[in-house]
N, C-alpha and C. Protein backbone atom coordinates (compact mmCIF):
# COMPACT_ATOMS: atom_id res chain seq x y z
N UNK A 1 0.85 -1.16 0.00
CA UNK A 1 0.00 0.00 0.00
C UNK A 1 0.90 1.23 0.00
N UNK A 2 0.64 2.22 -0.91
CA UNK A 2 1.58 3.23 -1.12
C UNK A 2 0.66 4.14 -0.29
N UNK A 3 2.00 5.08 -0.24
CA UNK A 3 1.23 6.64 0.47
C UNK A 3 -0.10 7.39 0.08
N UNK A 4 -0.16 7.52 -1.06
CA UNK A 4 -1.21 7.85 -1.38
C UNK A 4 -2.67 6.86 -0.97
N UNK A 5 -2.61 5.43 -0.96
CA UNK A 5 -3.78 5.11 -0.72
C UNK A 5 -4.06 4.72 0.70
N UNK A 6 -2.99 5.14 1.99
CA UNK A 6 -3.02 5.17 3.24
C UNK A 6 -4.20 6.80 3.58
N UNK A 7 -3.82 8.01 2.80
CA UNK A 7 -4.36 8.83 3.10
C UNK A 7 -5.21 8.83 2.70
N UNK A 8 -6.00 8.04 1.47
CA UNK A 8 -7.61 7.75 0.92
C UNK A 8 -7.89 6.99 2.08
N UNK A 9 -7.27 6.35 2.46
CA UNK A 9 -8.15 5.12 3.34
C UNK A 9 -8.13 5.64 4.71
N UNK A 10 -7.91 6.82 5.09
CA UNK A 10 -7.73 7.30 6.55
C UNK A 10 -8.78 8.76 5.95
N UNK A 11 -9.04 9.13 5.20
CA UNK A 11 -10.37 9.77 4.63
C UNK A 11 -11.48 9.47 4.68
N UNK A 12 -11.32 7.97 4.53
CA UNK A 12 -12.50 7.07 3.84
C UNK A 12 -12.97 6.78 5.77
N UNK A 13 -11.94 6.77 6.23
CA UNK A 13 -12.32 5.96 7.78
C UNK A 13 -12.98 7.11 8.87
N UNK A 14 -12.34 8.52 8.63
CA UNK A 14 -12.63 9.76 9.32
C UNK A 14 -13.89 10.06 8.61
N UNK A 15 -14.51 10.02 7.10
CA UNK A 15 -15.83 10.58 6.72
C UNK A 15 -16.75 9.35 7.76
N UNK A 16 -16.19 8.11 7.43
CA UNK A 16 -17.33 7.00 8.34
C UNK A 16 -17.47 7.68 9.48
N UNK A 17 -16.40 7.86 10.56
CA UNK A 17 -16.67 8.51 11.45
C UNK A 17 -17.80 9.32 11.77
N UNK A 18 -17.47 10.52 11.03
CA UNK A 18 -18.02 11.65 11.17
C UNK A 18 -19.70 11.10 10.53
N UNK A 19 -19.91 10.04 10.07
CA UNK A 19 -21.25 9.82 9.49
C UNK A 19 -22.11 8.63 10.90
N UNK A 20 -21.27 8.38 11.11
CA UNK A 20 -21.69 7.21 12.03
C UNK A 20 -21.11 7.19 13.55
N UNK A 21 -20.93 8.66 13.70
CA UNK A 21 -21.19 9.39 15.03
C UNK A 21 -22.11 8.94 16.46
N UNK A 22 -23.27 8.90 15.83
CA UNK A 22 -24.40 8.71 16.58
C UNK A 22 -24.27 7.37 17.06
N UNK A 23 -24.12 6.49 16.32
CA UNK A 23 -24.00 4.98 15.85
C UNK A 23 -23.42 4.70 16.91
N UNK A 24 -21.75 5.22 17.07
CA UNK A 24 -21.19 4.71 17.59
C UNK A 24 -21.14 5.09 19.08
N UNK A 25 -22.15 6.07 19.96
CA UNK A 25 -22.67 6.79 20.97
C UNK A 25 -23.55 5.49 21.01
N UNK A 26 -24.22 5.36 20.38
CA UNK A 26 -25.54 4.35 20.69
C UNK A 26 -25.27 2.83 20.99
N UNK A 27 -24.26 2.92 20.21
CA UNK A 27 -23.65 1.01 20.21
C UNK A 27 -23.15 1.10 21.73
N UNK A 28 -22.41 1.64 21.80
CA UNK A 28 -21.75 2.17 23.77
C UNK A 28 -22.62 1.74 24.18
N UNK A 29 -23.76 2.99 25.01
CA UNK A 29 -24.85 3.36 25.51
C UNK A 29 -25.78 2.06 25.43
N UNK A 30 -25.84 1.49 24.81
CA UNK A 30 -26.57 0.04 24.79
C UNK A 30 -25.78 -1.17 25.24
N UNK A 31 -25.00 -1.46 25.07
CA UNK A 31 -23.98 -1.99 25.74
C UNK A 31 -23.57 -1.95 27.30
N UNK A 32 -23.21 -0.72 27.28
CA UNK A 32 -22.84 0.10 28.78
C UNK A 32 -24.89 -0.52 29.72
N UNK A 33 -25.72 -0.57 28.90
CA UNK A 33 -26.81 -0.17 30.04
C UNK A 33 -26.92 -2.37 29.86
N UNK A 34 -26.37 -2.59 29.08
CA UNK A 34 -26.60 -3.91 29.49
C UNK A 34 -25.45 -4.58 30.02
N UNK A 35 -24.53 -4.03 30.37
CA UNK A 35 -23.58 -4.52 30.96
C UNK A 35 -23.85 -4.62 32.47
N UNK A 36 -24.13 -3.25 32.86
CA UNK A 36 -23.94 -3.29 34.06
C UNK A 36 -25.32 -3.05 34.57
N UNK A 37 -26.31 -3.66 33.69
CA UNK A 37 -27.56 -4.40 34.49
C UNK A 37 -27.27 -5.69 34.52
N UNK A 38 -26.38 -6.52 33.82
CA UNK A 38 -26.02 -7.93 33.76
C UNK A 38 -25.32 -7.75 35.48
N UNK A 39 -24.36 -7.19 35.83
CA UNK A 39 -23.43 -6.87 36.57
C UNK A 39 -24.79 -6.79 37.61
N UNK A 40 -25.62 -5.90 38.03
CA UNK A 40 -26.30 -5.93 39.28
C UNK A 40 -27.17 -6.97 39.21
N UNK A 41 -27.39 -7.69 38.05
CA UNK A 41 -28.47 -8.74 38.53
C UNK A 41 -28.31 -10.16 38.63
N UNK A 42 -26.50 -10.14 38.45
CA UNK A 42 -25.52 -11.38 38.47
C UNK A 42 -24.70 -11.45 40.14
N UNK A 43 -24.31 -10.16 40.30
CA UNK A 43 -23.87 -9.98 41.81
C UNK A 43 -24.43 -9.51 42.78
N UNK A 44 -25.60 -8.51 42.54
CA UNK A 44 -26.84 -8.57 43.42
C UNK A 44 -28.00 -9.43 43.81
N UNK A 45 -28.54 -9.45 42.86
CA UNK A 45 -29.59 -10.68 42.62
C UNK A 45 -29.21 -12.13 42.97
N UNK A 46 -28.15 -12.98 42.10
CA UNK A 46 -27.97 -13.65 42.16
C UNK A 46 -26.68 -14.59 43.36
N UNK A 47 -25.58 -13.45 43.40
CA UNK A 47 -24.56 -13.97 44.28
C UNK A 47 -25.01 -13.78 45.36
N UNK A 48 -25.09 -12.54 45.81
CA UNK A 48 -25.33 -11.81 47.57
C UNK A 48 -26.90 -11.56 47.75
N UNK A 49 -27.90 -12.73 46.33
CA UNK A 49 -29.22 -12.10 47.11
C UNK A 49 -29.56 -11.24 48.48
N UNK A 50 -29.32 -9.97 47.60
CA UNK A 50 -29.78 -8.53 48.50
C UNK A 50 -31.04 -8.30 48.16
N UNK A 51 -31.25 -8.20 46.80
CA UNK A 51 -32.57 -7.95 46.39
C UNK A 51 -32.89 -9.16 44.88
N UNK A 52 -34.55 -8.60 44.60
CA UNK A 52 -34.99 -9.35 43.53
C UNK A 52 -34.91 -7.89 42.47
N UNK A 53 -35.33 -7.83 41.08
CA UNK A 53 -36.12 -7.10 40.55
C UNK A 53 -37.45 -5.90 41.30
N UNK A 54 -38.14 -6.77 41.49
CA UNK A 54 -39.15 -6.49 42.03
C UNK A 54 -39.72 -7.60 43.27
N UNK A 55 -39.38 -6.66 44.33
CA UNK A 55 -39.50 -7.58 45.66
C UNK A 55 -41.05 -6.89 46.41
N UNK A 56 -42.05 -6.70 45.91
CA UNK A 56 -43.44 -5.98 46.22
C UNK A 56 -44.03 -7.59 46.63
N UNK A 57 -43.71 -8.60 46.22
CA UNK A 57 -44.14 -9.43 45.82
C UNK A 57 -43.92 -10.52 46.80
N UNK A 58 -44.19 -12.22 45.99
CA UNK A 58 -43.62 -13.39 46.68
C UNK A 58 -42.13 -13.64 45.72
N UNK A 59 -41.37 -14.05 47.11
CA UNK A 59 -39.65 -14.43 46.23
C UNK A 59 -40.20 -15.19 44.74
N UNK A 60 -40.60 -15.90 44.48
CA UNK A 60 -41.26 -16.63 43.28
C UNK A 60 -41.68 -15.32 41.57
N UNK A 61 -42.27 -14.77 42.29
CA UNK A 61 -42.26 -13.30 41.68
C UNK A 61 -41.36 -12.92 41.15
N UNK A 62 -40.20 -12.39 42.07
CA UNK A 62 -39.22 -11.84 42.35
C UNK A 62 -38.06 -12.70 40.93
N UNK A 63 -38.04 -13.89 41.82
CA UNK A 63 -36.92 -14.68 40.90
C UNK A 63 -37.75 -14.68 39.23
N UNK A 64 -39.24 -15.01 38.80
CA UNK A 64 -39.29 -14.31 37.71
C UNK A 64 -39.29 -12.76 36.80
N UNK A 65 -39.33 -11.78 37.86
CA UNK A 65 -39.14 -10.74 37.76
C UNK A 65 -37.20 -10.49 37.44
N UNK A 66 -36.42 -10.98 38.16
CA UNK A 66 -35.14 -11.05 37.55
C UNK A 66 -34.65 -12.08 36.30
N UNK A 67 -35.61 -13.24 35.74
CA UNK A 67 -35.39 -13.51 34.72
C UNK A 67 -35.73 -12.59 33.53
N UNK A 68 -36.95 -12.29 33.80
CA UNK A 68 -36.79 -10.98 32.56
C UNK A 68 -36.27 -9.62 32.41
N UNK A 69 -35.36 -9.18 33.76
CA UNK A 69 -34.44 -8.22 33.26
C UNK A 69 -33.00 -8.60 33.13
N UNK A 70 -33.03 -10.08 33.62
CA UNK A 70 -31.84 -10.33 32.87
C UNK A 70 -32.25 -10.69 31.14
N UNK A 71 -33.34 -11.56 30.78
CA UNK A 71 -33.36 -11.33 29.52
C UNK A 71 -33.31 -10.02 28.81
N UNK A 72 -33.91 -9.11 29.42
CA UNK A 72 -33.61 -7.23 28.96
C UNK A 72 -32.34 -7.08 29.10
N UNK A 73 -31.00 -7.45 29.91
CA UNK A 73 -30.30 -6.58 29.56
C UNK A 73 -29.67 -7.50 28.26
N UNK A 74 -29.82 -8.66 28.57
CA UNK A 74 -29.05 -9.19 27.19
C UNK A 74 -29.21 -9.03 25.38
N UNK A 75 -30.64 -8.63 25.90
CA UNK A 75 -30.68 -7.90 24.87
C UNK A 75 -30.47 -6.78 24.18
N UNK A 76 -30.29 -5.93 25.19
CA UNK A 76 -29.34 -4.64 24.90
C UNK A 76 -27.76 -4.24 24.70
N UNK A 77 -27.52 -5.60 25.52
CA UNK A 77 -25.73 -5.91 25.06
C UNK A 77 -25.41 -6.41 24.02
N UNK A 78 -26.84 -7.32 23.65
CA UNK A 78 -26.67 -7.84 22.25
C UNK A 78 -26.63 -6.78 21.05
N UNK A 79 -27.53 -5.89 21.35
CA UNK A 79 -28.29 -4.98 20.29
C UNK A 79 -27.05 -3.96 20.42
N UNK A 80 -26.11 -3.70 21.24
CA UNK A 80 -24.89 -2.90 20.84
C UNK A 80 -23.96 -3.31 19.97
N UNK A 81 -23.52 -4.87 20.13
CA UNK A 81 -22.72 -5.26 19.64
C UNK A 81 -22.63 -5.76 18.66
N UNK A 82 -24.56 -6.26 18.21
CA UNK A 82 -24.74 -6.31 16.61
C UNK A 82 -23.99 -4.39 16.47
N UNK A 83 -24.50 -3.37 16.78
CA UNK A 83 -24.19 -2.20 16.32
C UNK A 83 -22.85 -2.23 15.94
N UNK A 84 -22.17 -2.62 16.72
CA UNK A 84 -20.52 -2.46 16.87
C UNK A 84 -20.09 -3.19 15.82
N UNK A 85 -20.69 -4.18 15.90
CA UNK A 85 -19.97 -5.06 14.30
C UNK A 85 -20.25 -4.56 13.14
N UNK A 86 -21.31 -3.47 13.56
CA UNK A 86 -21.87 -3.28 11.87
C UNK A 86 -20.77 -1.82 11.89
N UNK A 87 -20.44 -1.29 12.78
CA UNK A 87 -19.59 -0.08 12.62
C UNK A 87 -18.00 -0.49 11.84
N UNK A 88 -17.83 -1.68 12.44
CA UNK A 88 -16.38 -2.42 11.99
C UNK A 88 -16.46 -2.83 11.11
N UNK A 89 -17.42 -3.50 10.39
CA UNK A 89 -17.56 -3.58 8.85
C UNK A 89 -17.52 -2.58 8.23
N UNK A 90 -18.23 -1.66 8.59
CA UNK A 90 -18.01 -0.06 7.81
C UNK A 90 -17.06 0.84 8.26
N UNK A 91 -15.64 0.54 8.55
CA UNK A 91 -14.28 1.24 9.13
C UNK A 91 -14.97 2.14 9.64
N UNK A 92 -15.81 2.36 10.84
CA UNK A 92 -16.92 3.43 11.44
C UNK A 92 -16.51 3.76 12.68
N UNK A 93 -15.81 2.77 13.08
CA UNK A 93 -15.85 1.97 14.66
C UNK A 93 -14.81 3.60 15.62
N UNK A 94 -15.22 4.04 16.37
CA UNK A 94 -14.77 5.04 17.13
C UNK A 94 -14.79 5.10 18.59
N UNK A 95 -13.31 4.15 18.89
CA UNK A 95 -13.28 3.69 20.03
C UNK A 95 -13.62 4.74 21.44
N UNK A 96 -12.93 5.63 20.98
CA UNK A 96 -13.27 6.34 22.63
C UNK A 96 -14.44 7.01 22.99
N UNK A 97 -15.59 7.05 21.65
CA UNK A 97 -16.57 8.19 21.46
C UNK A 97 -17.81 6.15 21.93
N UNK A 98 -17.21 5.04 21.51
CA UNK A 98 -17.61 4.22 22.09
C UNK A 98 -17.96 3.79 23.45
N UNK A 99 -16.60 4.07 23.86
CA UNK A 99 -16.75 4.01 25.62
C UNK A 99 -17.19 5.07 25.84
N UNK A 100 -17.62 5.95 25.75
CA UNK A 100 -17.99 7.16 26.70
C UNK A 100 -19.25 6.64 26.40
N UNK A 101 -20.03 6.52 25.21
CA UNK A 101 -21.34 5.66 25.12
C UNK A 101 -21.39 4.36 26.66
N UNK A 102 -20.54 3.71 26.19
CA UNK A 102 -20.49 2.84 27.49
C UNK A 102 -20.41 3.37 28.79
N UNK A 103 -19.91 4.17 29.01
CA UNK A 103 -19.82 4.73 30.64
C UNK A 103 -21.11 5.60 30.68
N UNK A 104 -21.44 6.18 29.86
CA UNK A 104 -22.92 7.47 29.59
C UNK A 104 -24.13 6.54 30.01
N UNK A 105 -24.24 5.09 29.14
CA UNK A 105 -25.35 4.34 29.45
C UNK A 105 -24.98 3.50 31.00
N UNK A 106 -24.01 2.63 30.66
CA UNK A 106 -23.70 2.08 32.36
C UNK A 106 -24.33 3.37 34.05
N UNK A 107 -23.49 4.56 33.77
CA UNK A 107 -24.18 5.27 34.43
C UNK A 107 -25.43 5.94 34.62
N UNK A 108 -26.13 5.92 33.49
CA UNK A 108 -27.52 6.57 33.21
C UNK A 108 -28.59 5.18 33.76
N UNK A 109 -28.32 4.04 33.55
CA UNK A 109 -29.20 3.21 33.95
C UNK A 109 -28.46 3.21 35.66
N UNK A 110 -27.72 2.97 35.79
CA UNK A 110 -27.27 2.66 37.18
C UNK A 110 -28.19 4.17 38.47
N UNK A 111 -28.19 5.31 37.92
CA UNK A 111 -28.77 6.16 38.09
C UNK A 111 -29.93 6.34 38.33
N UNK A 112 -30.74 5.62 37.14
CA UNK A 112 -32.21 5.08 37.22
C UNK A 112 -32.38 4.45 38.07
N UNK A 113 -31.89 3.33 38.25
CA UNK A 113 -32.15 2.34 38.87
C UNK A 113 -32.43 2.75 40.21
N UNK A 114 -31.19 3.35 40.70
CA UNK A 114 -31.05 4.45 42.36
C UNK A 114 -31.84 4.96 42.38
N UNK A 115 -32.21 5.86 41.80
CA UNK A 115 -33.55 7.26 41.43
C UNK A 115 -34.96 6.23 42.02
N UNK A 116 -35.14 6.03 40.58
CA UNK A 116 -36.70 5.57 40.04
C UNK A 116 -37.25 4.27 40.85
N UNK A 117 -36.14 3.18 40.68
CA UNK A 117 -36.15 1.93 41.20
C UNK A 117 -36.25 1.93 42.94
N UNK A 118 -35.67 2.57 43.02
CA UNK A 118 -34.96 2.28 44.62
C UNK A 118 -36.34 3.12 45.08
N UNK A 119 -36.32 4.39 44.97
CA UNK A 119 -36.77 5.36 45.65
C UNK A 119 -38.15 6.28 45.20
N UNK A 120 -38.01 6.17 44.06
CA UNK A 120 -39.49 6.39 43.60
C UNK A 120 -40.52 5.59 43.42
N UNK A 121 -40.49 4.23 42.88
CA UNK A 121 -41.41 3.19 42.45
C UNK A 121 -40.78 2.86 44.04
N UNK A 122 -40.23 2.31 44.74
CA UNK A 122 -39.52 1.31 45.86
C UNK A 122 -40.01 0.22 45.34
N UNK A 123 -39.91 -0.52 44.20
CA UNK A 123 -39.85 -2.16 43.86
C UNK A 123 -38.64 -2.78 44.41
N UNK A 124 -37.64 -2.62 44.72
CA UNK A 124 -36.67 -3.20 45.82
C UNK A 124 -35.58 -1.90 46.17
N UNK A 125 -34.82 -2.86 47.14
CA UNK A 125 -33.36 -1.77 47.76
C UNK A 125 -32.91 -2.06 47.04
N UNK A 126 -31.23 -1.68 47.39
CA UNK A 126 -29.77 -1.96 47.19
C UNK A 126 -30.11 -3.57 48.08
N UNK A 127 -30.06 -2.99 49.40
CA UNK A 127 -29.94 -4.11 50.66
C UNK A 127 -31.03 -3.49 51.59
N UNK A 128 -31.39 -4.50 52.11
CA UNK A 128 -32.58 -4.68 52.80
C UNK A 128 -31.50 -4.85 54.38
N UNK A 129 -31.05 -3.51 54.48
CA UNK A 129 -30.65 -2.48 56.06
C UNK A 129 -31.17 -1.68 56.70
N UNK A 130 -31.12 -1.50 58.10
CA UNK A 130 -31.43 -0.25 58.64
C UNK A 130 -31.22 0.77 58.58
N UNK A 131 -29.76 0.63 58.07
CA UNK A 131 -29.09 2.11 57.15
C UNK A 131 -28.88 1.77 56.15
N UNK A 132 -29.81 2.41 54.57
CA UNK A 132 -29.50 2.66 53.85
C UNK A 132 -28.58 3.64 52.93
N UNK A 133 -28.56 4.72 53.93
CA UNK A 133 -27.95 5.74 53.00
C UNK A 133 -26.72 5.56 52.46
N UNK A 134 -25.46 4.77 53.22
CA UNK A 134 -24.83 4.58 52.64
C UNK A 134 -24.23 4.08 51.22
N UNK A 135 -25.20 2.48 51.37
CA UNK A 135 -25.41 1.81 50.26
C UNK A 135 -26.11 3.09 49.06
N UNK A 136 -27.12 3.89 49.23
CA UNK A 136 -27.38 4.68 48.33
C UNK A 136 -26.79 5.31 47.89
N UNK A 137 -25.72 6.15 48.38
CA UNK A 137 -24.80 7.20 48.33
C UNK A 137 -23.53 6.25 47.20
N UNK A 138 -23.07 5.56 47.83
CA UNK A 138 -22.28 4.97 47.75
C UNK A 138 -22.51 4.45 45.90
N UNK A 139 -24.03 3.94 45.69
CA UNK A 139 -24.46 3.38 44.10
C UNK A 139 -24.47 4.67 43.44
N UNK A 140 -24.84 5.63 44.06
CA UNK A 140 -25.96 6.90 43.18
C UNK A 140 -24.10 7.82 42.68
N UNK A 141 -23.33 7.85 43.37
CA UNK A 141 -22.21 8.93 43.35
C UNK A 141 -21.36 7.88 42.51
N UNK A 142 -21.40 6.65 42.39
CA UNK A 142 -20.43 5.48 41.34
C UNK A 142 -21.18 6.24 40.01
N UNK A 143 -22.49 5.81 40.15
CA UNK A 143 -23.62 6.42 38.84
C UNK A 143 -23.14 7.62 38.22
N UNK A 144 -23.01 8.94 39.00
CA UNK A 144 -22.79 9.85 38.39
C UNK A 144 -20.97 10.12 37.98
N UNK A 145 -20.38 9.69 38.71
CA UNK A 145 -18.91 9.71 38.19
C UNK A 145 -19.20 8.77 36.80
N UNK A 146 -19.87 7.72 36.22
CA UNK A 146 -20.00 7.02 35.14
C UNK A 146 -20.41 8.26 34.08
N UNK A 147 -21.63 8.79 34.51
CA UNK A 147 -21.99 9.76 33.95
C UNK A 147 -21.37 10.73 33.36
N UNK A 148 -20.69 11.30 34.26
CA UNK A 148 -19.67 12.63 34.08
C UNK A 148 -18.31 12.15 33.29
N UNK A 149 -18.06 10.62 33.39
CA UNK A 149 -17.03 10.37 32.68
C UNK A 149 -17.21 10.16 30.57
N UNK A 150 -18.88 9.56 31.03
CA UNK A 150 -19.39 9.60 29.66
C UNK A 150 -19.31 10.99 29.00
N UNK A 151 -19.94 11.61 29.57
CA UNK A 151 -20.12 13.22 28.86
C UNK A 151 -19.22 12.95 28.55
N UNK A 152 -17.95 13.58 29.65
CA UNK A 152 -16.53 14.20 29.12
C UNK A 152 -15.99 13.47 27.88
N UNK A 153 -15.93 12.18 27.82
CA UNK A 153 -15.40 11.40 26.75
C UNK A 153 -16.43 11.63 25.24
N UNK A 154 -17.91 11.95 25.15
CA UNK A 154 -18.99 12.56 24.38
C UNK A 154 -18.53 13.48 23.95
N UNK A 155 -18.43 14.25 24.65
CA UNK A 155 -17.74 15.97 24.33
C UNK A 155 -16.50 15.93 23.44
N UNK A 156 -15.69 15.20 24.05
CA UNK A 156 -14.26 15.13 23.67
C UNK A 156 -14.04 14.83 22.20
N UNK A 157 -15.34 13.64 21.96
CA UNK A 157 -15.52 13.18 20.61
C UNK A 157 -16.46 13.47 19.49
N UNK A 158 -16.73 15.13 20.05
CA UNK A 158 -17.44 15.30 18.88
C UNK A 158 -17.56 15.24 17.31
N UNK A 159 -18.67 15.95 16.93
CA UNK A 159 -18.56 15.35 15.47
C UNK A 159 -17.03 16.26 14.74
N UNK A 160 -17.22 17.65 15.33
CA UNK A 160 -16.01 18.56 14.67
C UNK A 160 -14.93 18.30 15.32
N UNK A 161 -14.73 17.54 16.30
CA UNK A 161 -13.45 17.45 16.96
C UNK A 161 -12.30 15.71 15.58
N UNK A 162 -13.02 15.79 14.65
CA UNK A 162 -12.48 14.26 13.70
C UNK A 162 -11.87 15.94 12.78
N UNK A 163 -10.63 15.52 12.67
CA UNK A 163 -9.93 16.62 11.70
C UNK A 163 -10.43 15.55 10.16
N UNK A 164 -10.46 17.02 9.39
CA UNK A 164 -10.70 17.02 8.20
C UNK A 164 -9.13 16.77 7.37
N UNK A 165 -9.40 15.80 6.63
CA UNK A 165 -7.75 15.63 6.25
C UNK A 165 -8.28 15.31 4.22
């Protein structure tokens, strides 16, 4: 490969980029929110039963209530990584604007979950303690450092930040 067709093909890879931007925010972000719902409902749920899904209920409930958000998140880890392959077939693939997708969604659901889950709906805890706040503090402030790390890495990778060559 001569010089000249290194700089077509590093053209060809920066226009994908810049076209499949979103793509590659979304492939993350789907990923990231099924990762680390796999992650709380593999080491919460399942190792240190602290909680179910939805514990309103009978444990029976519960343990089907965590089969179908573990089937939800796998499907969202799935549905990134079909994305991701389809970005790598199309030289699209934009690793760091990827992970920040991943840390943006990991933290945005982890967030939810604290928020909405915990404390607004109360369909279960963290842990079923007399003191919670810690355990809250402790999920909700992991959440937003995920968050804040997504942005920053979002930002970083914007669409005008891919030099024009």
């Amino acid at each position: 490969m001569d010089a000249t067709t290194t700089v077509i093909a590093e053209r060809v890879d920066y226009a994908a980029r810049a076209d499949m931007s979103r793509r590659n925010l979304w492939s993350g972000i789907l990923f990231g929110i099924g990762v680390v719902a796999f992650i709380d409902e593999t080491v919460f749920h399942q190792i240190l039963h602290w909680h179910h899904f939805y514990d309103l209920s009978t444990p029976d409930v519960g343990l089907v209530s965590d089969g179908f958000f573990h089937a939800l998140s796998w499907f969202a880890t799935i549905g990134g990584l079909f994305l991701l392959a389809d970005l790598r077939r199309r030289r699209a693939f934009w690793q760091r604007r990827w992970w920040g997708g991943v840390l943006l969604g990991a933290g945005t659901f982890q967030l939810y979950d604290g928020t909405i889950h915990h404390k607004v709906l109360g369909i279960h805890e963290i842990r079923y303690v007399p003191d919670l706040l810690p355990y809250d503090l402790t999920w909700n402030l992991l959440a937003l450092a995920l968050v804040a790390a997504g942005i920053a890495l979002t930002i970083l990778t914007r669409r005008s930040s891919i030099p024009a060559r």
